[in-house]
C-alpha atoms as a PDB file:
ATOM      1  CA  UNK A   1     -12.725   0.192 -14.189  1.00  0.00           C
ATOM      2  CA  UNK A   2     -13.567   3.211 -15.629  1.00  0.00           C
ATOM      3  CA  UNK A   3     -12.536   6.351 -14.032  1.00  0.00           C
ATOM      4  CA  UNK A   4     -14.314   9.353 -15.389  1.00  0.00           C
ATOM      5  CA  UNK A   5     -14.063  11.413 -18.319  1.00  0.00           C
ATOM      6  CA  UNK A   6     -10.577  13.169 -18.910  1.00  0.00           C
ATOM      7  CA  UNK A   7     -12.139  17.195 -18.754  1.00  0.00           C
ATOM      8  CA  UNK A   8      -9.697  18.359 -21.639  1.00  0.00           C
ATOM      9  CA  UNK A   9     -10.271  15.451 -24.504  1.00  0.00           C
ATOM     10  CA  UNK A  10     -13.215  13.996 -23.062  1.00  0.00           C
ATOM     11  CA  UNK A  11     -11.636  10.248 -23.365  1.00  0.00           C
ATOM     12  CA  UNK A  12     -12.227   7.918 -20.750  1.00  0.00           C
ATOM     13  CA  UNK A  13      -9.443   7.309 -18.427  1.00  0.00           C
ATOM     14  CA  UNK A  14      -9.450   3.724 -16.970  1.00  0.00           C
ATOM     15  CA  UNK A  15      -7.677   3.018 -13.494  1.00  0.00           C
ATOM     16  CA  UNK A  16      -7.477  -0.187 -14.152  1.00  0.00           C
ATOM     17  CA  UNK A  17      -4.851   0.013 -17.538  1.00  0.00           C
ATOM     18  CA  UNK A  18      -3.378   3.387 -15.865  1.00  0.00           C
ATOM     19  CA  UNK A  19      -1.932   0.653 -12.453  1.00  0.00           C
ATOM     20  CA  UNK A  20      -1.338  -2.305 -14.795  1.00  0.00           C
ATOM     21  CA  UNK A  21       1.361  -0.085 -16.433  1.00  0.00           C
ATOM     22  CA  UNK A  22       4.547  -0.238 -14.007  1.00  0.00           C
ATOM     23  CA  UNK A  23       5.528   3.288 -14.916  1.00  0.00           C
ATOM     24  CA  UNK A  24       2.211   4.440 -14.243  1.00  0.00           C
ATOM     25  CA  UNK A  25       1.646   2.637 -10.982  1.00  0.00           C
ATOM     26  CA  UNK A  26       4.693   4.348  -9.970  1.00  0.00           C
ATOM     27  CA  UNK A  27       3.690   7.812 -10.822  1.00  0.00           C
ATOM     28  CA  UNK A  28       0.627   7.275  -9.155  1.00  0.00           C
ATOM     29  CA  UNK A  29       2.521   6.367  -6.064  1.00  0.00           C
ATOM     30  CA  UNK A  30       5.247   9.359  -6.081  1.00  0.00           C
ATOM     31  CA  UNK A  31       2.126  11.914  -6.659  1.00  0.00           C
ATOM     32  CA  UNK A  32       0.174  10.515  -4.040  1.00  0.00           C
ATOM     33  CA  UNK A  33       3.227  10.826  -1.553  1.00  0.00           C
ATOM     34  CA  UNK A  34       3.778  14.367  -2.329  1.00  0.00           C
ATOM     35  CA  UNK A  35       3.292  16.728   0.863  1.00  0.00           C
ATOM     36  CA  UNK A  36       2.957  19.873   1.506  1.00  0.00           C
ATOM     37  CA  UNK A  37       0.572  20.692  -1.651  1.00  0.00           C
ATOM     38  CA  UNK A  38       3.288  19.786  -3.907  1.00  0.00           C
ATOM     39  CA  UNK A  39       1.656  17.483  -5.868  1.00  0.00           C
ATOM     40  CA  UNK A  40      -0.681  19.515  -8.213  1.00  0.00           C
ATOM     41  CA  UNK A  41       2.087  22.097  -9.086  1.00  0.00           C
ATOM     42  CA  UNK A  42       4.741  18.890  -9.823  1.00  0.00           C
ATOM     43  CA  UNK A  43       2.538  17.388 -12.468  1.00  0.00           C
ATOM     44  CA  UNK A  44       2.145  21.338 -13.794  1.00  0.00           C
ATOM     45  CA  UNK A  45       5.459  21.089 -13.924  1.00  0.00           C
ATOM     46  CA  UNK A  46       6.822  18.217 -15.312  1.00  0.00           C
ATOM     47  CA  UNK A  47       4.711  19.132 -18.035  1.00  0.00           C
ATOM     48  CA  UNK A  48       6.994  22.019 -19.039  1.00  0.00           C
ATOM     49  CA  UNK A  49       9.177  18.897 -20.662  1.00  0.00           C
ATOM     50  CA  UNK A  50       6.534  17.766 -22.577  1.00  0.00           C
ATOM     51  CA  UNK A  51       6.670  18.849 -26.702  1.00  0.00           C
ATOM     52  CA  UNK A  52       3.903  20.550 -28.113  1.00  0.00           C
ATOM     53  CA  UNK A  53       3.302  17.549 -30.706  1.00  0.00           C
ATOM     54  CA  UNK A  54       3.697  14.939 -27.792  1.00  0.00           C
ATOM     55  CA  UNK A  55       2.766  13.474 -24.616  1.00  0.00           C
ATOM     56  CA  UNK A  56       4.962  12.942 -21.611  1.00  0.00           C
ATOM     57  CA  UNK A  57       5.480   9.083 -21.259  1.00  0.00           C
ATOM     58  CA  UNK A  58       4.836   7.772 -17.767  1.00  0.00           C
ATOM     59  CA  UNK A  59       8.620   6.570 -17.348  1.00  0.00           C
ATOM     60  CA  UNK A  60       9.654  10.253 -18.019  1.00  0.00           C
ATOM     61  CA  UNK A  61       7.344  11.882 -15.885  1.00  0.00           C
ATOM     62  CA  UNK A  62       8.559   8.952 -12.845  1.00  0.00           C
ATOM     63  CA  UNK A  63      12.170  10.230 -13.605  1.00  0.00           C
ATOM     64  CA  UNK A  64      11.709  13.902 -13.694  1.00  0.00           C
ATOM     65  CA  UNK A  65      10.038  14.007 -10.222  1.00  0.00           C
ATOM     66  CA  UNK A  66      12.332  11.996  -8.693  1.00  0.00           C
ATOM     67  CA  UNK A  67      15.732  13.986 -10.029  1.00  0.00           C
ATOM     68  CA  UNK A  68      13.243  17.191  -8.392  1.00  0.00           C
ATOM     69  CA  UNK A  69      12.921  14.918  -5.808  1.00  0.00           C
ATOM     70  CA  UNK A  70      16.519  14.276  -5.030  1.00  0.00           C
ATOM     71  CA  UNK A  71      17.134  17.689  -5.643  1.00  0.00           C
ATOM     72  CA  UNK A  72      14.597  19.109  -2.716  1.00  0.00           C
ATOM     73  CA  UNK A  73      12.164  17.515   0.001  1.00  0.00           C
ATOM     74  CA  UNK A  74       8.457  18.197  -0.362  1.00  0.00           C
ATOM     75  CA  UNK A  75       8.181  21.208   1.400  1.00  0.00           C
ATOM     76  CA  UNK A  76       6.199  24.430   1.146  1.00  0.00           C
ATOM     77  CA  UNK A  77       9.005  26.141  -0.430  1.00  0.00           C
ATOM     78  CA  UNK A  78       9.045  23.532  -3.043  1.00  0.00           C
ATOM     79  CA  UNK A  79       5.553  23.767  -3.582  1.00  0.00           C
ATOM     80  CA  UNK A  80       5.940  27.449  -4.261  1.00  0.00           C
ATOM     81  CA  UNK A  81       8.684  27.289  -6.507  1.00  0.00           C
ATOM     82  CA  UNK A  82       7.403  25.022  -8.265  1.00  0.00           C
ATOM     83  CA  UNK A  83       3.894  27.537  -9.037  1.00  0.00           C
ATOM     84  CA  UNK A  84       5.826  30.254  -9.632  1.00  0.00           C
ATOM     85  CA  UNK A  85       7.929  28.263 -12.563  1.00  0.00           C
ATOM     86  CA  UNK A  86       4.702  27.131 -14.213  1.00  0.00           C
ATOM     87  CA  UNK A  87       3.334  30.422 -13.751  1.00  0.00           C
ATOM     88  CA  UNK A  88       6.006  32.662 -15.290  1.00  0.00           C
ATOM     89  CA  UNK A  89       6.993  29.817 -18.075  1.00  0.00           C
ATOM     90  CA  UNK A  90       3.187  29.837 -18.926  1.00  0.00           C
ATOM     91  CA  UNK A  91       3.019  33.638 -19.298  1.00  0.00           C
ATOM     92  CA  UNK A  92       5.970  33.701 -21.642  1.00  0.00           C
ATOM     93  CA  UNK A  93       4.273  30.683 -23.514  1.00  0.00           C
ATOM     94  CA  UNK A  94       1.522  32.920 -23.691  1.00  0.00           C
ATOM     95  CA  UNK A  95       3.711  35.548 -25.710  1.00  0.00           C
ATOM     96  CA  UNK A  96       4.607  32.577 -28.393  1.00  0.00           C
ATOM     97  CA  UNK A  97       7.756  31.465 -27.029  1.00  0.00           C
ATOM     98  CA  UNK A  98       7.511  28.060 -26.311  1.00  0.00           C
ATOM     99  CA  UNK A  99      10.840  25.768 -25.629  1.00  0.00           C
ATOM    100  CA  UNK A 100      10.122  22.308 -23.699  1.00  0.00           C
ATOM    101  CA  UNK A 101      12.298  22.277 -20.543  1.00  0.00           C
ATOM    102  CA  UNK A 102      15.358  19.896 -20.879  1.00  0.00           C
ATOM    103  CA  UNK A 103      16.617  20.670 -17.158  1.00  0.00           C
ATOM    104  CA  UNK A 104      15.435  21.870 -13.922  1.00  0.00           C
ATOM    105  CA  UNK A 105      18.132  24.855 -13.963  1.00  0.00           C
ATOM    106  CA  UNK A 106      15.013  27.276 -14.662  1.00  0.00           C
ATOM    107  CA  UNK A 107      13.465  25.393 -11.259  1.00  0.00           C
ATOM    108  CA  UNK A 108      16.523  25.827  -9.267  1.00  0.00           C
ATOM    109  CA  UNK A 109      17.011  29.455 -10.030  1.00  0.00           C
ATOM    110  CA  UNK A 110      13.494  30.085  -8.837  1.00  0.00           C
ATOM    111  CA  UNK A 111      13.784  28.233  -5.772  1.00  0.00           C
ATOM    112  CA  UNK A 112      16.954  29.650  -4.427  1.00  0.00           C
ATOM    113  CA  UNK A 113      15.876  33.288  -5.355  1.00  0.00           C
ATOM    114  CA  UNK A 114      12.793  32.877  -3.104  1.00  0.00           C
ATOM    115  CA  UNK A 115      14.405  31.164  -0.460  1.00  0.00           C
ATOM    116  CA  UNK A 116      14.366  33.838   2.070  1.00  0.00           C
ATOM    117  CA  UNK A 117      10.139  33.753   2.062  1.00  0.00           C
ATOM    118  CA  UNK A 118      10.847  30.497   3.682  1.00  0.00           C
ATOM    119  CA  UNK A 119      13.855  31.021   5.710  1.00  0.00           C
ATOM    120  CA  UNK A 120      12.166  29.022   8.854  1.00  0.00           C
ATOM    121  CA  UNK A 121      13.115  25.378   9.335  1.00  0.00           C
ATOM    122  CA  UNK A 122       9.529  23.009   7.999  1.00  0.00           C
ATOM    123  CA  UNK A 123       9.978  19.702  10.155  1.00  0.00           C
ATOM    124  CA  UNK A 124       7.294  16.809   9.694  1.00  0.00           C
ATOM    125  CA  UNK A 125       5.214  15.935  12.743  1.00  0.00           C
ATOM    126  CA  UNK A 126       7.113  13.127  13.363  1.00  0.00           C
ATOM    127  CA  UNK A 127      10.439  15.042  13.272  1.00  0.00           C
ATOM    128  CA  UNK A 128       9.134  16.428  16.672  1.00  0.00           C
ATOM    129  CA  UNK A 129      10.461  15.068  20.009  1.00  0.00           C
ATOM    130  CA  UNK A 130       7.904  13.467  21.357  1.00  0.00           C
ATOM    131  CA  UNK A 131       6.478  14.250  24.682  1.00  0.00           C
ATOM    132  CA  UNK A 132       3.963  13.133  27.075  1.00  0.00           C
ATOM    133  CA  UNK A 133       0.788  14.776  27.237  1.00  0.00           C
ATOM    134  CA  UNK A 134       1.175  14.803  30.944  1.00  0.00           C
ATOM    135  CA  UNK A 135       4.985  16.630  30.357  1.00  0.00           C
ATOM    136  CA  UNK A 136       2.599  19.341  28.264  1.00  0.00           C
ATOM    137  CA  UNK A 137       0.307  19.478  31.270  1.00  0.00           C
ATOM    138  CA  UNK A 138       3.461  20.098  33.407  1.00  0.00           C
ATOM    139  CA  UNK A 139       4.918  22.561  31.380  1.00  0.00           C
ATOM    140  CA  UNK A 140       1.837  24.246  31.220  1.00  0.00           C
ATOM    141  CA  UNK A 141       1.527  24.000  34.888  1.00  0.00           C
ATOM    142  CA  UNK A 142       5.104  25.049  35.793  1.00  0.00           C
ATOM    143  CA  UNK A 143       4.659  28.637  33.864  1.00  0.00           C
ATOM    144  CA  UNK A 144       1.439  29.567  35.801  1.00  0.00           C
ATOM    145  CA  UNK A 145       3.325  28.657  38.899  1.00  0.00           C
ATOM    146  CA  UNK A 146       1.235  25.613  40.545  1.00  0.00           C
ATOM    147  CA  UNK A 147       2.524  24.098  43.650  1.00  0.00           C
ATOM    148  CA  UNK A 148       3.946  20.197  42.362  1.00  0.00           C
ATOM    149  CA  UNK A 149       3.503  18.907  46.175  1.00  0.00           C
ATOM    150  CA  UNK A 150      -0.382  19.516  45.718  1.00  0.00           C
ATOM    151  CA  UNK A 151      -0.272  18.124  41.857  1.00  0.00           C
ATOM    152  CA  UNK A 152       1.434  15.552  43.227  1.00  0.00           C
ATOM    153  CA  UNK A 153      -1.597  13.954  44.617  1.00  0.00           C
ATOM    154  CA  UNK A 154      -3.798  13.687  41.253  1.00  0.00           C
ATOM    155  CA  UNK A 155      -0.978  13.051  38.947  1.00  0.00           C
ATOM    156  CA  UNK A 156       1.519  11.104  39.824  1.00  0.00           C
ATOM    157  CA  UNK A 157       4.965  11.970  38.597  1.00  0.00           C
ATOM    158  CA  UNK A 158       4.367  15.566  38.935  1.00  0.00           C
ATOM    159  CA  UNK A 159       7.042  16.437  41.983  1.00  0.00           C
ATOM    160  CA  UNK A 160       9.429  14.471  39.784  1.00  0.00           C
ATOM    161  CA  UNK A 161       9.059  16.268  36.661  1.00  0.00           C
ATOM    162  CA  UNK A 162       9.646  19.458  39.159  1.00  0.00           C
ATOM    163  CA  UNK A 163      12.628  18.398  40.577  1.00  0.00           C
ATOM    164  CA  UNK A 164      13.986  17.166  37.447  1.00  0.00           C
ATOM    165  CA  UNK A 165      12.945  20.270  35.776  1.00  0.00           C
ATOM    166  CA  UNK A 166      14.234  23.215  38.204  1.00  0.00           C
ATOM    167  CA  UNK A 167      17.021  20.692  39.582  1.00  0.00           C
ATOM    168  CA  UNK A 168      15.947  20.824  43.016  1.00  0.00           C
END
């Protein structure tokens, strides 16, 4: 099948040769899996490996996101880090220096120097305890200071919750 048009050689890309390659299939998968808007500034990145006379293989570009990968969880952070190394290696690309990355030491340095702009803990949705809508409506309840006895009555559970919650 063919995709569309690639917008920078004007080849057509086809899906169909792109999944039959195993490498590429995987790619496809880790990229897709990316959170946190870290996909779009991985794939700028992992193209800082790539020569100026060649393309990245597939394979490669499967093994450089996952040694990011098992280096740091998708996160905002990450995400940033990530921009701000394309970014600044860009601009000195820019000036006529151009070296192909051989390790992620440039990466790291960038993401621990910006660590405090993210100094809060980022937990997934399902990292959350889960609760009970009706122990949100409770909650919510017990700060505006609602009588449980009378709650009781609609929602049963309610003068447990209370006693449970204040210990009475």
């Amino acid at each position: 099948m063919k995709l569309t048009r690639c917008p920078i050689c004007h080849n057509e890309i086809n899906l169909e040769a792109l999944v039959e390659d195993v490498s590429g299939r995987e790619l496809l998968i880790l990229v897709s899996n990316l959170s946190y808007g870290c996909a779009k500034p991985m794939i700028a990145y992992i193209g800082l490996f790539r020569t100026q006379k060649s393309n990245l293989s597939n394979s490669r570009a499967v093994n450089l996101i996952n040694e990011v990968l098992k280096l740091y969880q998708p996160s905002r952070h990450l995400a940033h880090a990530l921009r701000e190394t394309v970014n600044n290696i860009h601009a000195k690309r820019a000036l006529g220096e151009y070296k192909p990355f051989k390790n992620h030491n440039y990466l790291k340095s960038v993401y621990e120097s910006t660590k405090h702009l993210f100094a809060y803990v980022e937990h997934k949705e399902e990292d959350k305890p889960s609760r009970s809508s009706n122990e949100e409506y409770f909650e919510q309840m017990y700060r505006a200071g609602v009588d449980f006895s009378k709650l009781e009555k609609n929602i049963p559970g309610a003068l447990d919750w209370y006693k449970n919650k204040t210990g009475a």
